[in-house]
Protein backbone atom coordinates (compact mmCIF):
# COMPACT_ATOMS: atom_id res chain seq x y z
CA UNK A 1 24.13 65.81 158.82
CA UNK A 2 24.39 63.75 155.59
CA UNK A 3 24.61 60.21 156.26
CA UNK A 4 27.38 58.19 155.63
CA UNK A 5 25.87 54.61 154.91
CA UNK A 6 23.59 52.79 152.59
CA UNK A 7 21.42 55.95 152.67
CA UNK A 8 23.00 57.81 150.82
CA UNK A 9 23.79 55.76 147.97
CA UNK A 10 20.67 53.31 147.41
CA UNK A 11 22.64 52.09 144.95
CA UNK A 12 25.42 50.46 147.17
CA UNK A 13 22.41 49.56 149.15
CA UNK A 14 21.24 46.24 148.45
CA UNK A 15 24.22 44.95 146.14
CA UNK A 16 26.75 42.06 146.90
CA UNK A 17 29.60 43.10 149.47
CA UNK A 18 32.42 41.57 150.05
CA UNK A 19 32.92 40.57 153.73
CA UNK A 20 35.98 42.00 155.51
CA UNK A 21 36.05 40.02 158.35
CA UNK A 22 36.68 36.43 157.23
CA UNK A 23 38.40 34.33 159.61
CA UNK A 24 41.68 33.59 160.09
CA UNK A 25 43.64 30.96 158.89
CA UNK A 26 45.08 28.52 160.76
CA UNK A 27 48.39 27.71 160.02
CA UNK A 28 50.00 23.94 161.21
CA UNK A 29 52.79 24.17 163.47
CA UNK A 30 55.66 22.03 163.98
CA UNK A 31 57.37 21.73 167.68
CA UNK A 32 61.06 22.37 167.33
CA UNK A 33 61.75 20.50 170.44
CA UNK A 34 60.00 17.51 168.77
CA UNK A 35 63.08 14.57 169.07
CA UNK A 36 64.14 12.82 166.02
CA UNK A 37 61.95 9.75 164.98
CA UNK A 38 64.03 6.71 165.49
CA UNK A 39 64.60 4.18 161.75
CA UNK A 40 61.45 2.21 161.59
CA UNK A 41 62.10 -1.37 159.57
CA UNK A 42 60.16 -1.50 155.74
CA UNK A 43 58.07 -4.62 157.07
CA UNK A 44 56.90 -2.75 159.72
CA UNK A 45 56.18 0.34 157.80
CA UNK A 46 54.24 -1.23 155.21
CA UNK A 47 52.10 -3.17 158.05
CA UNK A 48 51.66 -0.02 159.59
CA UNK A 49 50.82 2.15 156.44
CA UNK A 50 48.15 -0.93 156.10
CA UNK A 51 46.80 -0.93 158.82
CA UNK A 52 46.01 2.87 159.13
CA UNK A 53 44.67 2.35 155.22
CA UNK A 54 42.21 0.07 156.23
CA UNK A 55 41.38 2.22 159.58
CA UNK A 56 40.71 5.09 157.44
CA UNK A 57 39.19 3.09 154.76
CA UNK A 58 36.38 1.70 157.73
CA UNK A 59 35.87 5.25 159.94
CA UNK A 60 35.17 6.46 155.89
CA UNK A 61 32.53 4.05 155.25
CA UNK A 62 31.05 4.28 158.94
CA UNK A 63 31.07 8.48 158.94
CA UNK A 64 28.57 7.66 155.38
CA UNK A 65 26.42 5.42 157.05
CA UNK A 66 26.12 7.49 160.13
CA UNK A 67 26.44 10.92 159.00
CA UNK A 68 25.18 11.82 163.10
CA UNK A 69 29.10 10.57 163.53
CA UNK A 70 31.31 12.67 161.57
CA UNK A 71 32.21 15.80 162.95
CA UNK A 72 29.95 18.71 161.14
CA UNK A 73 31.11 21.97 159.29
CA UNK A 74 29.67 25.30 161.48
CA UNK A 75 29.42 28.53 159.64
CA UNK A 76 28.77 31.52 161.49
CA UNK A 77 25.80 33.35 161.75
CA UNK A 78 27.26 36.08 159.57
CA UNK A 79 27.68 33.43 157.04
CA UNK A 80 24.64 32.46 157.07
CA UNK A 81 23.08 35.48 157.34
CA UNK A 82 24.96 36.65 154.22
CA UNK A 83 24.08 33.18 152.68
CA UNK A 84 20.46 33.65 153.10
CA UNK A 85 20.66 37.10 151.59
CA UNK A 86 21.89 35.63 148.78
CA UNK A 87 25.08 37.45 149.08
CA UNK A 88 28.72 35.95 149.05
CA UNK A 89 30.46 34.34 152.11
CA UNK A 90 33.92 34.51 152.14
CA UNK A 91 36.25 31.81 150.39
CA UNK A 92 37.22 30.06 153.34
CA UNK A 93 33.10 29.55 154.76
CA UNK A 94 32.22 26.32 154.95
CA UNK A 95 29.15 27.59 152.48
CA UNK A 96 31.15 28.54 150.08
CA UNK A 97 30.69 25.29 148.16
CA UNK A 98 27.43 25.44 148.57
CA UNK A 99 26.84 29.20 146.18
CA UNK A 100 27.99 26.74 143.64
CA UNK A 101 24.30 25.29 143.90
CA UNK A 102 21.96 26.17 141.00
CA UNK A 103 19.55 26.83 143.73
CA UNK A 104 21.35 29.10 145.65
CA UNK A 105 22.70 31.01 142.54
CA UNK A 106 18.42 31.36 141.62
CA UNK A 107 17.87 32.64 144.80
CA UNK A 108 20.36 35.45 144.92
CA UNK A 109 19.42 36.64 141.62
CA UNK A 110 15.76 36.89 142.93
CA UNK A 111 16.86 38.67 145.92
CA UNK A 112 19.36 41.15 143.89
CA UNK A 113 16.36 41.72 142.01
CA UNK A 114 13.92 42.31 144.16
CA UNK A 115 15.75 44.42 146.37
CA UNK A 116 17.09 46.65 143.75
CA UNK A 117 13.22 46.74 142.70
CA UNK A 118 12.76 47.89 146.32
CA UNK A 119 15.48 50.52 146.72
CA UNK A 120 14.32 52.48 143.66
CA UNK A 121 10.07 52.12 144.49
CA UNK A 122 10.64 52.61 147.88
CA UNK A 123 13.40 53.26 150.19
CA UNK A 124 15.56 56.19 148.22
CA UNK A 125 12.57 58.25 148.12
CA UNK A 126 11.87 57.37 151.87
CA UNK A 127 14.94 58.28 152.30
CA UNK A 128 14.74 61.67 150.18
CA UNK A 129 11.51 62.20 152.70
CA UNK A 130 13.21 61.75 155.66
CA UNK A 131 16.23 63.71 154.84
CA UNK A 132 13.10 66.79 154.20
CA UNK A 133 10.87 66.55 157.08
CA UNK A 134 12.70 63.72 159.85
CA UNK A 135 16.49 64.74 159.64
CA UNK A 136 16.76 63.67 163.41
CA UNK A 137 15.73 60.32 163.25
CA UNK A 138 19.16 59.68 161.33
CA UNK A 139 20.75 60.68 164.72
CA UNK A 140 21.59 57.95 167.80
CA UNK A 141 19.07 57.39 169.29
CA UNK A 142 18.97 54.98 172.68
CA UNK A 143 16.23 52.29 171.79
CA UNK A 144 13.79 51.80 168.91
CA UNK A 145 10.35 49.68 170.32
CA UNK A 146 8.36 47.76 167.24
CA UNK A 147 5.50 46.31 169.15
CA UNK A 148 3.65 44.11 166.69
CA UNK A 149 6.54 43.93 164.13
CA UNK A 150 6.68 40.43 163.80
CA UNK A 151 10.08 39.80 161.43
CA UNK A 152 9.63 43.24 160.08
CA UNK A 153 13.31 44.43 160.88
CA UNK A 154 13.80 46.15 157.34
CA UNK A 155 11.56 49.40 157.74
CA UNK A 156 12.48 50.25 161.58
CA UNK A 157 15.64 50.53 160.29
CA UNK A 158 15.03 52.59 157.29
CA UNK A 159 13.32 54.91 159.56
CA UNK A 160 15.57 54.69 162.56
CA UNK A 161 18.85 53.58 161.36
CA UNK A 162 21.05 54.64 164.53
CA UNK A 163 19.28 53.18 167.34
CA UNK A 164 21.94 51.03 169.52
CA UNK A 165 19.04 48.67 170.73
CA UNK A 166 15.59 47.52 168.76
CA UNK A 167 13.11 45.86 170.49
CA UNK A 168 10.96 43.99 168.00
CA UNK A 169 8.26 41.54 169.02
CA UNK A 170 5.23 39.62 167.58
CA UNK A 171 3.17 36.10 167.96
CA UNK A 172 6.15 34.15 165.36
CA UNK A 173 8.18 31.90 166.84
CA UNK A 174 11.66 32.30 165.92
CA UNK A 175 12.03 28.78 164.82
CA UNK A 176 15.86 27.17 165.39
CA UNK A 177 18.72 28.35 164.41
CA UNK A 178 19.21 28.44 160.66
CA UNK A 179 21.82 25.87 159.02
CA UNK A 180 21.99 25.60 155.12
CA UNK A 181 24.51 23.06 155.45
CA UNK A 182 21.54 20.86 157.26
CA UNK A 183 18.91 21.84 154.74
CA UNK A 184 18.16 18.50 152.60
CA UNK A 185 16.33 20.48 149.78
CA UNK A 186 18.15 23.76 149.01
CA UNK A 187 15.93 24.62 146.21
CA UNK A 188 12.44 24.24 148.03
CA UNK A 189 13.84 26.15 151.26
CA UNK A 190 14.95 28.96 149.79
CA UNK A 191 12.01 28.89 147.61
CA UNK A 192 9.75 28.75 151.48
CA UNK A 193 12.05 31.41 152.36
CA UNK A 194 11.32 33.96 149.04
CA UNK A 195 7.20 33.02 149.50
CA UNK A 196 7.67 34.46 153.17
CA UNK A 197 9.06 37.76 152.45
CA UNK A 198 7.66 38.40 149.03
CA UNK A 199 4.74 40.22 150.26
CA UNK A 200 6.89 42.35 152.56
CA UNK A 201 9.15 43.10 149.78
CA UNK A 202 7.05 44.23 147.21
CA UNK A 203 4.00 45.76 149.70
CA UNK A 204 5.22 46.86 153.07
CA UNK A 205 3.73 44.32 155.35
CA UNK A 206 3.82 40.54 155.77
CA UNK A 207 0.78 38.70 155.39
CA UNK A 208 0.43 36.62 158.65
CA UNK A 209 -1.88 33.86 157.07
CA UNK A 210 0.69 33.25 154.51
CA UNK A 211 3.99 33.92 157.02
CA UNK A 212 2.39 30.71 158.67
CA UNK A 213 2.17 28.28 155.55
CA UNK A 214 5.81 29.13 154.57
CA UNK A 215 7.37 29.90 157.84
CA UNK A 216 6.04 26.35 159.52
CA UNK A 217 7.72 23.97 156.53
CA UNK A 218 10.55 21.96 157.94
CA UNK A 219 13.41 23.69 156.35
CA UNK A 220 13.85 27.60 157.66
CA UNK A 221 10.99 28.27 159.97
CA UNK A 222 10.58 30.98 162.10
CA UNK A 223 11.31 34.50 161.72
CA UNK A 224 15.43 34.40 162.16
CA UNK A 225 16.17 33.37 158.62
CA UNK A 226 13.90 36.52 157.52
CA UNK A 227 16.10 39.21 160.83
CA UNK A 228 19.30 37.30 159.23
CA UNK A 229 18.09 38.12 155.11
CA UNK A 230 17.62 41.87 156.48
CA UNK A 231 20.28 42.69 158.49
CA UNK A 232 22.38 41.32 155.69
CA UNK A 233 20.98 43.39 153.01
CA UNK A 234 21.40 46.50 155.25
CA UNK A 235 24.89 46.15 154.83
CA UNK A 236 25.56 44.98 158.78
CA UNK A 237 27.32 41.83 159.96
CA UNK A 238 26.43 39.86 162.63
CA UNK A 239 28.81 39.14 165.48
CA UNK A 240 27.07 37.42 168.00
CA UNK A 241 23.41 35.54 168.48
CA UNK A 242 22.36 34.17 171.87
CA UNK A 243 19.38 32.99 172.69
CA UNK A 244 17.46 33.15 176.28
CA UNK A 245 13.86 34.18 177.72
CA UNK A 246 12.93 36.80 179.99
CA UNK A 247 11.75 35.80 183.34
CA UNK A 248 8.95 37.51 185.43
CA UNK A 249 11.47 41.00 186.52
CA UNK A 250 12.51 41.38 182.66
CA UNK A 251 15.91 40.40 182.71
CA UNK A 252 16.51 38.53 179.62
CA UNK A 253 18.68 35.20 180.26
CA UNK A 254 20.95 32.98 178.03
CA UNK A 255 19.25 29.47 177.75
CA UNK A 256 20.01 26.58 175.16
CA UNK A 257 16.95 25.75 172.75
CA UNK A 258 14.38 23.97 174.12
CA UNK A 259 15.27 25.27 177.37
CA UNK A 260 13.22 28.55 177.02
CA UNK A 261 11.19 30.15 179.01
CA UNK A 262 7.60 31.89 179.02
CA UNK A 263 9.07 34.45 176.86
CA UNK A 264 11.72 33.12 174.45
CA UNK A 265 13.51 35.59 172.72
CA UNK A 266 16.73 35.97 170.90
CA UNK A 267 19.68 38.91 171.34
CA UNK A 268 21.23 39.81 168.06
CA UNK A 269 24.36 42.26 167.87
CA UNK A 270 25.37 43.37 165.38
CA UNK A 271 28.56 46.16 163.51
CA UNK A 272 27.09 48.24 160.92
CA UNK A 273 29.82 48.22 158.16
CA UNK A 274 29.22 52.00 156.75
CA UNK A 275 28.71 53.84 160.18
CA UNK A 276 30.78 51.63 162.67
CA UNK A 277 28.11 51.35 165.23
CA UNK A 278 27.57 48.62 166.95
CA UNK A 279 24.19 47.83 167.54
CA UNK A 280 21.97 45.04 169.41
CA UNK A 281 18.10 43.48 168.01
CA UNK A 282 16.11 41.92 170.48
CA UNK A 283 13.66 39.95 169.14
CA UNK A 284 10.87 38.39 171.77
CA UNK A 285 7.57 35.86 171.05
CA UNK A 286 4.98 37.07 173.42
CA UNK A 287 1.36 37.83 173.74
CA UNK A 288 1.11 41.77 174.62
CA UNK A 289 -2.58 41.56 174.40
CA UNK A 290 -4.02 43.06 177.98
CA UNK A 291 -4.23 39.40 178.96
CA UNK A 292 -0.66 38.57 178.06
CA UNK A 293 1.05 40.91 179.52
CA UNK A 294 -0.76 39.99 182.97
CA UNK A 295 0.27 36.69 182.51
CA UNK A 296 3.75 36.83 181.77
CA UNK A 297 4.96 40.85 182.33
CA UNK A 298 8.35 40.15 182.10
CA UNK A 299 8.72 41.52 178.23
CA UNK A 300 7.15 45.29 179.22
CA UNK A 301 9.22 45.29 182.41
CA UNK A 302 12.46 44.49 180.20
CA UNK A 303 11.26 47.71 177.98
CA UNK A 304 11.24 49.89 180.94
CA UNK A 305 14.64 49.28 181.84
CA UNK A 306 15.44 51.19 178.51
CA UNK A 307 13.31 54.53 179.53
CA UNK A 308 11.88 56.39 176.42
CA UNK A 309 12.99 56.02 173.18
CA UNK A 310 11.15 56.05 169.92
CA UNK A 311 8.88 53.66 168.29
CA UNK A 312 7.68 52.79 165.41
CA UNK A 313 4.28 51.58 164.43
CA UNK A 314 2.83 49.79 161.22
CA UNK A 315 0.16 47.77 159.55
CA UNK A 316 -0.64 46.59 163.48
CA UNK A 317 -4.08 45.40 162.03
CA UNK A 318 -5.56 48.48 164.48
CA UNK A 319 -5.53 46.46 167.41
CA UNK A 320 -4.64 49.39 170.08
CA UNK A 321 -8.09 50.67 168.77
CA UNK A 322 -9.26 47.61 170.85
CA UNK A 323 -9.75 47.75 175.20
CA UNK A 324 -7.87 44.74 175.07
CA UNK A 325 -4.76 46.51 174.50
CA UNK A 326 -4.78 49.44 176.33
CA UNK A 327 -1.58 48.41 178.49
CA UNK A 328 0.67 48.40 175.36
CA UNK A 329 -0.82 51.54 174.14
CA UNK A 330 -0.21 53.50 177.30
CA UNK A 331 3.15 52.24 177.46
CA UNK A 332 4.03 53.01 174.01
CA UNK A 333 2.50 57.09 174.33
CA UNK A 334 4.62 56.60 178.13
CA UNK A 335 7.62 55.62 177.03
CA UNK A 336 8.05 57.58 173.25
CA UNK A 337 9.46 60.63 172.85
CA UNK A 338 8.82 59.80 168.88
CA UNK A 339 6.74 57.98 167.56
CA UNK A 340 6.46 56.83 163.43
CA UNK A 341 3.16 55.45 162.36
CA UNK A 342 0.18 55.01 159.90
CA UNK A 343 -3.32 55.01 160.50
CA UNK A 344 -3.35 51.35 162.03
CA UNK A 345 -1.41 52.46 164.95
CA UNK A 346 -2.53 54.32 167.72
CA UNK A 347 -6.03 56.01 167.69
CA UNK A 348 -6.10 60.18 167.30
CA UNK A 349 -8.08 60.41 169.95
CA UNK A 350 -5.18 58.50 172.78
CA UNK A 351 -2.65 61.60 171.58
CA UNK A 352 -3.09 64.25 173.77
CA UNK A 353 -2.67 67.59 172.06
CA UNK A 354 -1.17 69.16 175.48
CA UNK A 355 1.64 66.46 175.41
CA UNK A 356 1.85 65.85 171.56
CA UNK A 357 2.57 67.82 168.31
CA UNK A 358 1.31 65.50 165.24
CA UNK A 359 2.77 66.36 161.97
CA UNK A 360 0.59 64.60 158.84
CA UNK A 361 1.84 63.02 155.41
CA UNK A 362 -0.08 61.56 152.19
CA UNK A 363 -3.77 61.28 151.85
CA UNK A 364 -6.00 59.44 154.34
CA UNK A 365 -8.60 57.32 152.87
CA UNK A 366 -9.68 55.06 155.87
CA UNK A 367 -9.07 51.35 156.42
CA UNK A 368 -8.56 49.29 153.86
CA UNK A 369 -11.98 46.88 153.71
CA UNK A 370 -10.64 44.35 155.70
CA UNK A 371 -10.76 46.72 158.78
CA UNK A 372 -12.94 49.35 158.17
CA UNK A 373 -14.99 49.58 160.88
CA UNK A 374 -11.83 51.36 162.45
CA UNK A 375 -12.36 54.56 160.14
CA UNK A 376 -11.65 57.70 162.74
CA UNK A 377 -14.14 60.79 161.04
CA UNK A 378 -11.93 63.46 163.02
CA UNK A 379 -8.51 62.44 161.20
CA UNK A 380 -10.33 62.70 157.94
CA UNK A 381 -10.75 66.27 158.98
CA UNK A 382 -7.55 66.56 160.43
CA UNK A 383 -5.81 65.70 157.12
CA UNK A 384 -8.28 67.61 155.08
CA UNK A 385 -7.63 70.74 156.77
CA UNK A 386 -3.74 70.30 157.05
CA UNK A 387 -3.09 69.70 153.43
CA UNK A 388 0.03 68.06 154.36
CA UNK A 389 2.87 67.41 151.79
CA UNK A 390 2.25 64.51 149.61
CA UNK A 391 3.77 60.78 149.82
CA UNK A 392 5.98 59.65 147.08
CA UNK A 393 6.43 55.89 148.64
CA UNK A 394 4.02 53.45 150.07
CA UNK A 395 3.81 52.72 153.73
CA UNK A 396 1.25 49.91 155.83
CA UNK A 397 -1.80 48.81 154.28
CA UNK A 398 -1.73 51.57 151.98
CA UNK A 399 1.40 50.43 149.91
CA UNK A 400 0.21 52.68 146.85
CA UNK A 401 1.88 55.49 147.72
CA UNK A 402 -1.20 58.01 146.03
CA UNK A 403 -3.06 56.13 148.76
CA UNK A 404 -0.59 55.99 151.99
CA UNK A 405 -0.84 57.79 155.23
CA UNK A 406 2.07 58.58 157.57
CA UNK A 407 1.74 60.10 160.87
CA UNK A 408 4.63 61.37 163.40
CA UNK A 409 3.80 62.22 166.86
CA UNK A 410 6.47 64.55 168.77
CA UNK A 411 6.63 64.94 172.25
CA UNK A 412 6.25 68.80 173.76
């Protein structure tokens, strides 16, 4: 089945689109039952007329001195996602005016750019690969789980584009609500917002160290303003954020800011405008270290509600190699009927070859330096006696694709 969405034309992928769903109008009324105004002297117009002058002139002046007063312009999260994305908002947004700004015209070159750059180096030949050797991931599936994903919502989807429910989670903090029309300095927090992502966009992996210098500043911290700059660029629009916690049974409930729980966590649905589906990204800031999730279980018993689904595993620094998280690794090889992942993910030895088939991709070359005292000897065989069919894009630590490694575990 050929897909009808961004996938198929890489070109459409990442470039501007015009939103369809721009709000309505609102139109002034008048009451035809309103009774006719009685003749009102000139003196007493004229004192009126001055009087509401120099009301106006006063709430004016007092609205500029105490901008906390006047009554502030909301844009939607679609809006802002788009904004962010550095894609247009429709003509009647209240941030229209502001893709007048030098700033904001800077930053959507940049991201036209780079994501262009990205759809040709990377994501129509993933695409071409999948298409080859994963046509059923393209299918609906019931829930995608990204344990240790952090903000990375742009390559589950690439690889899983028809899930109706992702479950992404990391150590980020989501940060507040984004609002450009509250940002002071345009220029520097886009620019904060361009550092974040730039290793994920032209690698395939954030770089935590530097996600926390750029993701702490004042203006746009937290991982939303990255979720919103993705699902934007995928060509989805955003109908509805809430935000909530999970308490200790899983069940994830709505809760202001600052009113959050153990486990705060945000619900993001979502239309995608070339398929039609509506879909829903859960996004969660936990611990799932061994530890963690004995402290505060409420985010694996949320996941069991969804039974198995498919997951998706990359550039997880190897920790499931670790003791220390065995309980997310057993869950994950539990509850996965699929699962996507490089080298970093879950250890050869945990797949058991009476339950799995594993089906091999590019060249395996080890850890990179930084974590190579998790080399595993038997996959080196593994993919040396295989000879499995070659990589043409990059994918975790190994972003050179001549490099890359890309395993898929099937369930029997």
């Amino acid at each position: 089945m050929k897909r009808k969405s961004i996938r198929n034309d890489a070109q459409r992928c990442w470039r501007f689109w015009e939103c369809g769903d721009t709000s309505p109008l609102f139109k002034a009324r008048t009451c035809p039952r309103t009774p006719k105004r009685k003749r009102i002297p000139l003196w007493r117009t004229s004192v009126t007329l001055s009087v509401i002058t120099a009301l106006a002139t006063a709430l004016s002046v007092y609205a500029q001195e105490n901008p906390e007063a006047a009554p502030a312009a909301v844009a939607g999260p679609n809006d802002v996602a788009r904004f962010l994305a550095g894609m247009p908002v429709p003509p009647d947004s209240p941030l229209a005016p502001l893709t007048r700004n030098p700033a904001w015209q800077e930053h959507s070159a940049y991201f036209e750019r780079e994501f262009s750059k990205l759809t040709v180096r990377q994501l129509q030949k993933l695409h071409a690969w999948e298409d080859t050797y994963l046509p059923d991931a393209t299918q609906p599936i019931p829930v995608a789980f990204y344990m240790f994903s952090g903000p990375d919502f742009l390559y589950v989807d690439q690889f899983f584009p028809r899930a109706s429910v992702y479950v992404l989670c990391g150590k980020e903090s989501m940060g507040p609500p984004p609002d450009p029309l509250r940002i002071a300095n345009l220029s520097g927090a886009l620019g904060n917002l361009e550092n974040a992502m730039k290793s994920s966009l032209t690698t395939t992996y954030f770089i935590t160290k530097n996600m926390k210098i750029d993701l702490h500043e004042q203006n746009l911290n937290g991982v939303l303003p990255i979720l919103y700059t993705f699902i934007a660029r995928a060509d989805k629009s955003i109908r509805n954020v809430t935000f909530g916690s999970l308490n200790g049974s899983g069940t994830f409930q709505e809760s202001a800011l600052g009113k959050r729980g153990s486990i705060p966590g945000v619900r993001i649905s979502y239309t995608d405008n070339q398929t039609g589906d509506s879909q829903t990204l859960y996004y969660f800031t936990t611990d799932i270290s061994d530890g963690g999730i004995k402290s505060t279980p409420g985010f694996l018993k949320f996941c069991e509600r969804f039974g198995a689904g498919s997951s998706f595993l990359k550039s997880s620094s190897y920790l499931m190699f670790e003791e220390g998280f065995a309980t997310i690794r057993n869950f994950i090889l539990a509850h996965s009927n699929r699962i996507v992942q490089d080298d970093a993910g879950i250890p050869l030895a945990y797949f058991d070859p009476n339950k799995w088939n594993l089906r091999l991709f590019g060249n395996y070359l080890g850890p990179i330096e930084l974590f190579k005292q998790h080399f595993q000897p038997r996959l080196q065989e593994l993919f040396a006696r295989s000879n499995p069919p070659p990589l043409d894009f990059g994918f975790g630590y190994r972003w050179n694709y001549k490099e890359a490694n890309l395993i898929v575990a099937e369930r029997k």
